[in-house]
C-alpha atoms as a PDB file:
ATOM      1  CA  UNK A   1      -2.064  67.089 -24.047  1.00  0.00           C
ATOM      2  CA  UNK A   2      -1.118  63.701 -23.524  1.00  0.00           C
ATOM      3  CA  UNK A   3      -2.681  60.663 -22.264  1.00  0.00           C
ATOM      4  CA  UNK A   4      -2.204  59.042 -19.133  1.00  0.00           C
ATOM      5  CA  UNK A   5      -0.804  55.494 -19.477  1.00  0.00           C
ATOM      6  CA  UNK A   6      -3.100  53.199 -17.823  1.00  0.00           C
ATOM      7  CA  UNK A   7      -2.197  51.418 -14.764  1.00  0.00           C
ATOM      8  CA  UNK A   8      -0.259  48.078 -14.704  1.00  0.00           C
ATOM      9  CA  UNK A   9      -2.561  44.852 -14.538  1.00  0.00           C
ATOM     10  CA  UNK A  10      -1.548  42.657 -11.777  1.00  0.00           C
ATOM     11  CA  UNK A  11      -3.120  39.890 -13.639  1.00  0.00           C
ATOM     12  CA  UNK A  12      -1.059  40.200 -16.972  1.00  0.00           C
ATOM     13  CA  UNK A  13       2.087  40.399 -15.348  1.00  0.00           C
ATOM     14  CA  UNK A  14       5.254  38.446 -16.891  1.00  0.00           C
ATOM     15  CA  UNK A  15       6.573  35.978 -14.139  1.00  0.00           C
ATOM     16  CA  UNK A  16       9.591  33.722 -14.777  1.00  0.00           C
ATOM     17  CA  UNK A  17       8.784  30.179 -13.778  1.00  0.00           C
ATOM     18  CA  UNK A  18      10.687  29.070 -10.338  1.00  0.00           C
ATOM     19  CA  UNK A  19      12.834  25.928 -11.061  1.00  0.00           C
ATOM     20  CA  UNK A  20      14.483  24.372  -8.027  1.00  0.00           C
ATOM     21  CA  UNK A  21      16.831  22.509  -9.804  1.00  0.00           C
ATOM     22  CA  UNK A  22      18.425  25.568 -10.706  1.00  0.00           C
ATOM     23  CA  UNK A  23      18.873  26.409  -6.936  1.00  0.00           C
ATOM     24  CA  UNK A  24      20.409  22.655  -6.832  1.00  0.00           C
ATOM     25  CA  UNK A  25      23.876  23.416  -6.725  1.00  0.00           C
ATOM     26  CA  UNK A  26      25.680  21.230  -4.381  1.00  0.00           C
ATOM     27  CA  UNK A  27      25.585  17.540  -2.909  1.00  0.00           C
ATOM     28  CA  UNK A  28      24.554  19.528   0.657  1.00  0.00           C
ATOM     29  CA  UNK A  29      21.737  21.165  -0.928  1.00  0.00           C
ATOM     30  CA  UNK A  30      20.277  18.451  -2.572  1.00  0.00           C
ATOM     31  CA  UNK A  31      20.599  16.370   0.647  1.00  0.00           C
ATOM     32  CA  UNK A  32      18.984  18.977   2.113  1.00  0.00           C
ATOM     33  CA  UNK A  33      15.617  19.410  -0.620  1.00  0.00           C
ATOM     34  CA  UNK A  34      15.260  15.832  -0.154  1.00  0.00           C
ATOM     35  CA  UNK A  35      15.474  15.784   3.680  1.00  0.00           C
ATOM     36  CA  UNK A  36      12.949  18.455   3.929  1.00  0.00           C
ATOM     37  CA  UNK A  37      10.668  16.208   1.450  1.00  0.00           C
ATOM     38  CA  UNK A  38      10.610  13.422   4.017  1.00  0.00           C
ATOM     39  CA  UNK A  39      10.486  15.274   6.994  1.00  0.00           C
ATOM     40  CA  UNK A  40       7.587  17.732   5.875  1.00  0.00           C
ATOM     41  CA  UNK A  41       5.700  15.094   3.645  1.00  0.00           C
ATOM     42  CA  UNK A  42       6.934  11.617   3.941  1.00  0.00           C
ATOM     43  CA  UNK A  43       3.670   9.759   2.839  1.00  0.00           C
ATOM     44  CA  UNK A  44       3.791  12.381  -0.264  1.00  0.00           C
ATOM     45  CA  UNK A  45       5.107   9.701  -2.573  1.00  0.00           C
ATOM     46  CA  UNK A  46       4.658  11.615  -5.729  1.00  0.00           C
ATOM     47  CA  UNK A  47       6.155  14.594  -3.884  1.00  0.00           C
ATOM     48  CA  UNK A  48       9.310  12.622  -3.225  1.00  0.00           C
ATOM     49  CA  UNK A  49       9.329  11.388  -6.827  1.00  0.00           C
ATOM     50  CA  UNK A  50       9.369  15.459  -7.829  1.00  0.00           C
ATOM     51  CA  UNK A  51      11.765  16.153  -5.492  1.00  0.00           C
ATOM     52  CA  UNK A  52      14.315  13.400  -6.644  1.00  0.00           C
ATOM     53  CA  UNK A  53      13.085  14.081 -10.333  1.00  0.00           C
ATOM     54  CA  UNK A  54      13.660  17.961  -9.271  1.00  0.00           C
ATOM     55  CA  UNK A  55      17.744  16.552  -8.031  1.00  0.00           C
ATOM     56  CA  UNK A  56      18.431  14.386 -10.973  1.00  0.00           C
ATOM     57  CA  UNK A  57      17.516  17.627 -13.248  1.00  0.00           C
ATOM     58  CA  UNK A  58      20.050  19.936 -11.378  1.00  0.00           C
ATOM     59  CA  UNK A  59      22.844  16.941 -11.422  1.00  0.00           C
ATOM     60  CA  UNK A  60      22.248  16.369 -15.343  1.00  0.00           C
ATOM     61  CA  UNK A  61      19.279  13.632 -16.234  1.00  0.00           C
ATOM     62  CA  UNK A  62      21.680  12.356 -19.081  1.00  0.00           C
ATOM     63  CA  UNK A  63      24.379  11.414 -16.210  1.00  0.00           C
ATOM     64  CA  UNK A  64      21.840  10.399 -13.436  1.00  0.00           C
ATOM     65  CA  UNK A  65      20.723   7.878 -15.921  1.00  0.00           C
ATOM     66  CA  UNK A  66      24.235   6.972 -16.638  1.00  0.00           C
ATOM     67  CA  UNK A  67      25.143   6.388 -13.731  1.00  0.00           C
ATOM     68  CA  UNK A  68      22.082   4.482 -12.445  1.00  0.00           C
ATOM     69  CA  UNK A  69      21.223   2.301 -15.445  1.00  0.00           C
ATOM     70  CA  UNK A  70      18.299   3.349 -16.716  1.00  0.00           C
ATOM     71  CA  UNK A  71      17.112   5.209 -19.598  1.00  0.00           C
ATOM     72  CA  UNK A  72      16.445   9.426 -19.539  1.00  0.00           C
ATOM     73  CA  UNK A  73      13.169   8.711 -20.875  1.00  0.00           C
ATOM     74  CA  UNK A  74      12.013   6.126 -18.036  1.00  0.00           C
ATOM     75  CA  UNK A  75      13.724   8.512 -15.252  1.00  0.00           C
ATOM     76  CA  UNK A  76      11.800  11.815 -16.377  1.00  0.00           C
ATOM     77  CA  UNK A  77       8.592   9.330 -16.467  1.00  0.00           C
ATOM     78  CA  UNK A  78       8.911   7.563 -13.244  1.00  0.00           C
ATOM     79  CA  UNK A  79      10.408  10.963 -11.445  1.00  0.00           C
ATOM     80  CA  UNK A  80       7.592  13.123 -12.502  1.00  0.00           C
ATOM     81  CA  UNK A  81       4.173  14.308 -10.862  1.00  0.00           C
ATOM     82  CA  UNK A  82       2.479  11.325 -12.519  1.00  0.00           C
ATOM     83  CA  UNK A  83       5.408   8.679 -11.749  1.00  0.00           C
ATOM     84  CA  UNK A  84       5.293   6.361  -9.425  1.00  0.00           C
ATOM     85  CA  UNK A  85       9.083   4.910  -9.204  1.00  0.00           C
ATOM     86  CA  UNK A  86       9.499   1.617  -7.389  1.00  0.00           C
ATOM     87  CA  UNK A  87      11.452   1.141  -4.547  1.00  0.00           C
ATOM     88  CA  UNK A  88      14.592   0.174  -6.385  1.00  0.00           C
ATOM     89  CA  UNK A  89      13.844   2.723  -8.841  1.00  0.00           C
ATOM     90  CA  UNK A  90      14.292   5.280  -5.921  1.00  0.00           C
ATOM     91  CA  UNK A  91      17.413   3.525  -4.727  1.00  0.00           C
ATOM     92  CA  UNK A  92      19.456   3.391  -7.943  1.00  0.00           C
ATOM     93  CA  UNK A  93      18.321   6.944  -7.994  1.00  0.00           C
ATOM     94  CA  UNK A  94      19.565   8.166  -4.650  1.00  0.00           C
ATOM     95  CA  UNK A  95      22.682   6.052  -5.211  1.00  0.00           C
ATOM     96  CA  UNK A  96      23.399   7.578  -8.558  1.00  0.00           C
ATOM     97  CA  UNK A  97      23.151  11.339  -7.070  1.00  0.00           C
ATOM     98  CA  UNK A  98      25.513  10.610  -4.331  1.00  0.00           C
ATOM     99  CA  UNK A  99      22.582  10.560  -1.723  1.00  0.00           C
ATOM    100  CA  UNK A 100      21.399   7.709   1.096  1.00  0.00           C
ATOM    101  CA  UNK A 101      18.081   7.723   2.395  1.00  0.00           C
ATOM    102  CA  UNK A 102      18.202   6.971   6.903  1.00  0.00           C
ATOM    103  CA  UNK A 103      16.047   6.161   8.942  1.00  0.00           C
ATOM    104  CA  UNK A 104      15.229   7.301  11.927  1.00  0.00           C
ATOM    105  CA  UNK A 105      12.505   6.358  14.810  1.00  0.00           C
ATOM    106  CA  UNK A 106       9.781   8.813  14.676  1.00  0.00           C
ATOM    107  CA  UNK A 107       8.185  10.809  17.447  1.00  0.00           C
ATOM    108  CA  UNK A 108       5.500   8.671  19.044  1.00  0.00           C
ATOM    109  CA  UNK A 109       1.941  10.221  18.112  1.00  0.00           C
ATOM    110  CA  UNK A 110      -0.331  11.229  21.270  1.00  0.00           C
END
């Protein structure tokens, strides 16, 4: 006789962590990810610093901080869910992942 094997435990299940930076893949996409940041939660600042850290991670941290003059170590700091990136921070950023943050006039609140 054999026993039954007991029934799977929702609870102990193996998940693989989701990583949007590895859904990252082109300069559209990214554009878009940080688009959808503003639009959905523009006074999220620490939101927008994850989605920008979330960017420079799919572009390469190494280059992003090439290319915009600072160190890795300050960019995975000030881009994280504890960072809080200054403005020019967030524009040597965008400018070093080939993005430009616009502005548009928002709808008038009733």
């Amino acid at each position: 006789m054999t026993q039954a094997q007991p029934a799977p435990n929702p609870t102990t299940a193996n998940f693989t962590a989701y990583d949007v930076a590895e859904h990252l893949r082109t300069p559209e996409e990214m554009a878009a990810y940080l688009d959808a940041w503003l639009e959905e939660a523009p006074d999220d600042v620490a939101g927008l610093a994850r989605a920008l850290g979330d960017i420079a991670r799919a572009k390469g941290m190494s280059q992003v901080a090439r290319d915009s003059g600072l160190s890795r170590e300050s960019l995975y700091r000030a881009l994280s869910a504890e960072g809080n990136p200054s403005f020019a921070t967030v524009l040597k950023v965008t400018k070093a992942l080939g993005l430009r943050l616009h502005a548009k006039a928002s709808a008038p609140e009733s």
